[in-house]
PDB file of N, CA and C in Angstrom:
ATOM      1  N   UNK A   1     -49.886  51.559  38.991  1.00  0.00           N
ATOM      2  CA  UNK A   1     -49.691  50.543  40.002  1.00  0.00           C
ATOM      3  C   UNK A   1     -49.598  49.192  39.305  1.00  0.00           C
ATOM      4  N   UNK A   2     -48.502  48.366  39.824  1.00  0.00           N
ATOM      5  CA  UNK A   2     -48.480  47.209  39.183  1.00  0.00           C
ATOM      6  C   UNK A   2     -49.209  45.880  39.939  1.00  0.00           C
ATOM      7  N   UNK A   3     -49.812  44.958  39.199  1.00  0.00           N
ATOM      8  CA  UNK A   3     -50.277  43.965  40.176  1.00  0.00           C
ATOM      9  C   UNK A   3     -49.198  43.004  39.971  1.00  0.00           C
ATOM     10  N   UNK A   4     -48.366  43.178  39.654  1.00  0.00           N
ATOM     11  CA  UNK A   4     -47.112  42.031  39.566  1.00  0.00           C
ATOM     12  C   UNK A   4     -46.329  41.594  41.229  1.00  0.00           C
ATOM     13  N   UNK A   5     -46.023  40.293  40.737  1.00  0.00           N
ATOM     14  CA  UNK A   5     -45.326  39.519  42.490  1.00  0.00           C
ATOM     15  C   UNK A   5     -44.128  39.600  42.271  1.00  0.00           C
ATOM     16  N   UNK A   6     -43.505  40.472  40.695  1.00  0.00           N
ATOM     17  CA  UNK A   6     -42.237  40.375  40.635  1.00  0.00           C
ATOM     18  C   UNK A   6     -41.432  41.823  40.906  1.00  0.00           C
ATOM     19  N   UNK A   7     -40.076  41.731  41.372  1.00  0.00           N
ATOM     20  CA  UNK A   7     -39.165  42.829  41.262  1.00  0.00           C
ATOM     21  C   UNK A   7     -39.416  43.521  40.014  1.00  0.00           C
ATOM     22  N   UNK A   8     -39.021  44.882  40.774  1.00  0.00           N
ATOM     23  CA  UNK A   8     -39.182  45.798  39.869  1.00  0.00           C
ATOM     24  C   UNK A   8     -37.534  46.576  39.736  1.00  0.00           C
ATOM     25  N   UNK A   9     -37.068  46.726  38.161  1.00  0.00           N
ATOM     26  CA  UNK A   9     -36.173  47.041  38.473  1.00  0.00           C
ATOM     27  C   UNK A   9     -35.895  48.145  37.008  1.00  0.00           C
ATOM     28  N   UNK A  10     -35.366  49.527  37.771  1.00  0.00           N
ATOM     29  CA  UNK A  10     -35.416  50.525  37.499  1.00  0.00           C
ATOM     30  C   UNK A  10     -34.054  51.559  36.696  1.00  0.00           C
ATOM     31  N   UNK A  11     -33.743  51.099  35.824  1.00  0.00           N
ATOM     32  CA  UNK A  11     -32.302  52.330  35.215  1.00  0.00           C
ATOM     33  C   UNK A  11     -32.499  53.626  34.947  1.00  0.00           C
ATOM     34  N   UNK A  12     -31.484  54.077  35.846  1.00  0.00           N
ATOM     35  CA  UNK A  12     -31.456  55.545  34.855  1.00  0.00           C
ATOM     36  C   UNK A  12     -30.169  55.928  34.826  1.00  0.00           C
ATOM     37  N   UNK A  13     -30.249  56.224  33.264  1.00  0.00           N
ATOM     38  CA  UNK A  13     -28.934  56.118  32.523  1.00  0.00           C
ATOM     39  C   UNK A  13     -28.813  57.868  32.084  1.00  0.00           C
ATOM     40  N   UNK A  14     -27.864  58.478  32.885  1.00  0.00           N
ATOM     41  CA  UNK A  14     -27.568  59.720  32.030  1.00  0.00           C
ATOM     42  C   UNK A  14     -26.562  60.648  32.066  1.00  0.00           C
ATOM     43  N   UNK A  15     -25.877  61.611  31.303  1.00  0.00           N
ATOM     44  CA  UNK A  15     -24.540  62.293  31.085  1.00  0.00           C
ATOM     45  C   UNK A  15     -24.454  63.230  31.687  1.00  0.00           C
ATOM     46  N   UNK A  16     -25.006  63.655  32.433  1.00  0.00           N
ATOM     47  CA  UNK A  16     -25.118  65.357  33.125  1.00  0.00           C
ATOM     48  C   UNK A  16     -24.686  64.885  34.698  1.00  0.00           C
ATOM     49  N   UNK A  17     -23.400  64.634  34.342  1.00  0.00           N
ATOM     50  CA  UNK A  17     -22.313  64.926  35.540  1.00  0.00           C
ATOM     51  C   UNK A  17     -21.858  66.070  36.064  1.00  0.00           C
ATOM     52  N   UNK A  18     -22.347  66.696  35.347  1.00  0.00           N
ATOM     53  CA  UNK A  18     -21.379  68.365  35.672  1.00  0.00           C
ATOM     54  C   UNK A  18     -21.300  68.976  37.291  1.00  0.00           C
ATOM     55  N   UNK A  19     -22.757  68.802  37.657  1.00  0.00           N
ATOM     56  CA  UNK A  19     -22.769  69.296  39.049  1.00  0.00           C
ATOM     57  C   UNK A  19     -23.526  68.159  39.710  1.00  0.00           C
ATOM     58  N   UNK A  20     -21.980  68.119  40.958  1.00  0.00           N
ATOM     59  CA  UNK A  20     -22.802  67.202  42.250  1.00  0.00           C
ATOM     60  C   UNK A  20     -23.015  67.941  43.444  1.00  0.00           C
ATOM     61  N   UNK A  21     -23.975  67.628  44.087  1.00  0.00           N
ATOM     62  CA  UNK A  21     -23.840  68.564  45.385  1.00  0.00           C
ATOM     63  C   UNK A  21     -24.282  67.794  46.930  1.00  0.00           C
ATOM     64  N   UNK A  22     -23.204  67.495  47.451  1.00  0.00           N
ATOM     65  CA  UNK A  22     -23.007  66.433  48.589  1.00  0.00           C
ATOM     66  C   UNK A  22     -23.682  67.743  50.446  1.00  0.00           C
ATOM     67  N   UNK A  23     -24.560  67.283  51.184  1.00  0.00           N
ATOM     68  CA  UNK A  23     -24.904  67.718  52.111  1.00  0.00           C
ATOM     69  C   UNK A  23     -23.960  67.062  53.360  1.00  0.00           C
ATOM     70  N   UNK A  24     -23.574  67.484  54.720  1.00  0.00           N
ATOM     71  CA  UNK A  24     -23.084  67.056  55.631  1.00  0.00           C
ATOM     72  C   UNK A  24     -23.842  67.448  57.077  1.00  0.00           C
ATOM     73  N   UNK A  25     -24.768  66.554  57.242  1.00  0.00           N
ATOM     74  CA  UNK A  25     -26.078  67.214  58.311  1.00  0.00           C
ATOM     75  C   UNK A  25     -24.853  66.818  59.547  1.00  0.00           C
ATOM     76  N   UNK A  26     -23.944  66.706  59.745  1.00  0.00           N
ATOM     77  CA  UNK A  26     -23.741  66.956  61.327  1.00  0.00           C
ATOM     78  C   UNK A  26     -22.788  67.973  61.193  1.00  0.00           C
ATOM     79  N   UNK A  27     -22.353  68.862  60.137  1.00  0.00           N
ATOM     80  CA  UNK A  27     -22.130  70.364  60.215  1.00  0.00           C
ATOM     81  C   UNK A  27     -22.486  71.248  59.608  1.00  0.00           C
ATOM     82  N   UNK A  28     -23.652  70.718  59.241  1.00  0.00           N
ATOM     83  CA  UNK A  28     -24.588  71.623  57.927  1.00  0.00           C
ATOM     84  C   UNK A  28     -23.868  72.354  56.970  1.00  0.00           C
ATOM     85  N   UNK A  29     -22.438  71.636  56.314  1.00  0.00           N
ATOM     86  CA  UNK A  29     -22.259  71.852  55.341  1.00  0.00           C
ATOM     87  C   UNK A  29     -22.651  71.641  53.768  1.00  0.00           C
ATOM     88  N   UNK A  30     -22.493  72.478  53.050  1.00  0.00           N
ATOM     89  CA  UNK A  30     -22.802  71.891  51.898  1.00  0.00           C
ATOM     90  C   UNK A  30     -21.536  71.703  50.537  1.00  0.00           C
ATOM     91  N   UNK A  31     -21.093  70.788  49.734  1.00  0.00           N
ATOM     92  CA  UNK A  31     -20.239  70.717  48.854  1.00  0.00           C
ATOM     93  C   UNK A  31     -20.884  70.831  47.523  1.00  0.00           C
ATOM     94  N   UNK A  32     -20.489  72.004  46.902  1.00  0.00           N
ATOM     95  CA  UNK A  32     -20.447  71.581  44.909  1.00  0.00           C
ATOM     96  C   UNK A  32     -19.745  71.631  44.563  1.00  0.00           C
ATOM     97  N   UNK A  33     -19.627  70.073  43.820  1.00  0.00           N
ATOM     98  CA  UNK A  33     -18.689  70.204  42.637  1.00  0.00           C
ATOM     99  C   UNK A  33     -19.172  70.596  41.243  1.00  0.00           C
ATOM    100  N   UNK A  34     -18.415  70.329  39.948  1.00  0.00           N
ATOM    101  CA  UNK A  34     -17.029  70.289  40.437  1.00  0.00           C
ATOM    102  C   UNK A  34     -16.535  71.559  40.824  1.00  0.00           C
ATOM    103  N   UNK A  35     -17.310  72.196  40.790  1.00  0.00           N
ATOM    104  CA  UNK A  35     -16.470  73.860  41.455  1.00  0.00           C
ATOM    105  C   UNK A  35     -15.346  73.929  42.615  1.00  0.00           C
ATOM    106  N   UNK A  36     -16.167  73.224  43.636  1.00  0.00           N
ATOM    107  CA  UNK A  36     -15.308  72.672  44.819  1.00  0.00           C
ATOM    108  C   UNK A  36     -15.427  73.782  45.778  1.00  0.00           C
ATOM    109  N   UNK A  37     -16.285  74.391  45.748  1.00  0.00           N
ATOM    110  CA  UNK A  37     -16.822  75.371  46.529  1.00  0.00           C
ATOM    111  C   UNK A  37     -17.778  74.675  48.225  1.00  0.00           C
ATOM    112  N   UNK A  38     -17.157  74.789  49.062  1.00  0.00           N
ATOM    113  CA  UNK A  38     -17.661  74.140  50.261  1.00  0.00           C
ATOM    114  C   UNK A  38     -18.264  75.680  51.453  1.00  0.00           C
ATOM    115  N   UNK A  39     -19.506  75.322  51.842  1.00  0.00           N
ATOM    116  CA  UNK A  39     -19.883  76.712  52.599  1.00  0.00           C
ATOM    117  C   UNK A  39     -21.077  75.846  53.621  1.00  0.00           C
ATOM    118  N   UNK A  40     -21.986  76.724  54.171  1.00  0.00           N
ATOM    119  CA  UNK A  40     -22.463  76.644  55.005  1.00  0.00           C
ATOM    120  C   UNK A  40     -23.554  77.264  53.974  1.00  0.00           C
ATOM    121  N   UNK A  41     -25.041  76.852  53.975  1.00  0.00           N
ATOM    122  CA  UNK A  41     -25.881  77.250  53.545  1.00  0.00           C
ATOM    123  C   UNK A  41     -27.008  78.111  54.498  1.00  0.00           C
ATOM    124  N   UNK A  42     -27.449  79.410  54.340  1.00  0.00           N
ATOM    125  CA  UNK A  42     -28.518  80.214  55.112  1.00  0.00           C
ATOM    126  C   UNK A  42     -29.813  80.008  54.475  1.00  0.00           C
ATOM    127  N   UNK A  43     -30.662  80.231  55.718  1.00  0.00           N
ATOM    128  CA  UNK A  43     -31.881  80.770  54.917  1.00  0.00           C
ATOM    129  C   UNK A  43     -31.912  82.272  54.138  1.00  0.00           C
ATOM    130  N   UNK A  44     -32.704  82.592  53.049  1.00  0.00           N
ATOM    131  CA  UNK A  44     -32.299  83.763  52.582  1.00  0.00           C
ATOM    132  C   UNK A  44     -33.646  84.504  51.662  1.00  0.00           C
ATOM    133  N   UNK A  45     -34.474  85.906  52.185  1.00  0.00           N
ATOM    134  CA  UNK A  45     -35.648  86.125  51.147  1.00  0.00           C
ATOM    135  C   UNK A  45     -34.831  86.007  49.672  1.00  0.00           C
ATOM    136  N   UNK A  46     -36.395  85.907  49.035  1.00  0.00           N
ATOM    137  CA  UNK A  46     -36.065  86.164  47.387  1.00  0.00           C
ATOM    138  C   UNK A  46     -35.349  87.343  47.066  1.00  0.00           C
ATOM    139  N   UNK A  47     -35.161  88.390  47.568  1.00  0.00           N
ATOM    140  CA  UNK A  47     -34.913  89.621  46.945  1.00  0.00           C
ATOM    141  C   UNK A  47     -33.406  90.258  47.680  1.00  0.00           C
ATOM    142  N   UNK A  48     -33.263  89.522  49.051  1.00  0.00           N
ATOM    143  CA  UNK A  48     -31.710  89.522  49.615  1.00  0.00           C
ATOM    144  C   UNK A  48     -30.632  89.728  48.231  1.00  0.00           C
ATOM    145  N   UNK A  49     -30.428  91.298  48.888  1.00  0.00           N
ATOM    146  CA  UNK A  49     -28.721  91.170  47.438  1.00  0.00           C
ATOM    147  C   UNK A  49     -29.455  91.836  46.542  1.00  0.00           C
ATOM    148  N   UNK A  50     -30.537  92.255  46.265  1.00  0.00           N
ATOM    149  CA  UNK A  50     -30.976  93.194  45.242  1.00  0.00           C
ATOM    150  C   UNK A  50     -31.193  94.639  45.456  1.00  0.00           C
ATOM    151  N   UNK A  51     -31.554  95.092  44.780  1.00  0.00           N
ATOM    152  CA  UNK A  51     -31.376  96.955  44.941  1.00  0.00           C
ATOM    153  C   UNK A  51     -32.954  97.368  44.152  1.00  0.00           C
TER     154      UNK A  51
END
């Protein structure tokens, strides 16, 4: 905790662009790039899809 009366001001600087992933709450879509893969996200157990 700071006892300072001044702004605080914060960078973060970094290269890991690879994946963005944009939400759309008024159609509960979801976007990743850069894949560009656009879907609808479920709830889902851990083990859904396994054998």
């Amino acid at each position: 905790m700071s006892d300072s009366e001044g702004d605080l001001i914060f960078y973060v600087i970094s290269n890991n662009t690879e994946v963005e992933i944009a939400e759309y709450p008024d159609t509960g879509k979801i976007l990743i790039l850069p894949q560009r893969k656009l879907g609808i996200m479920s709830e889902a157990d851990y083990y859904d899809g396994e054998e």
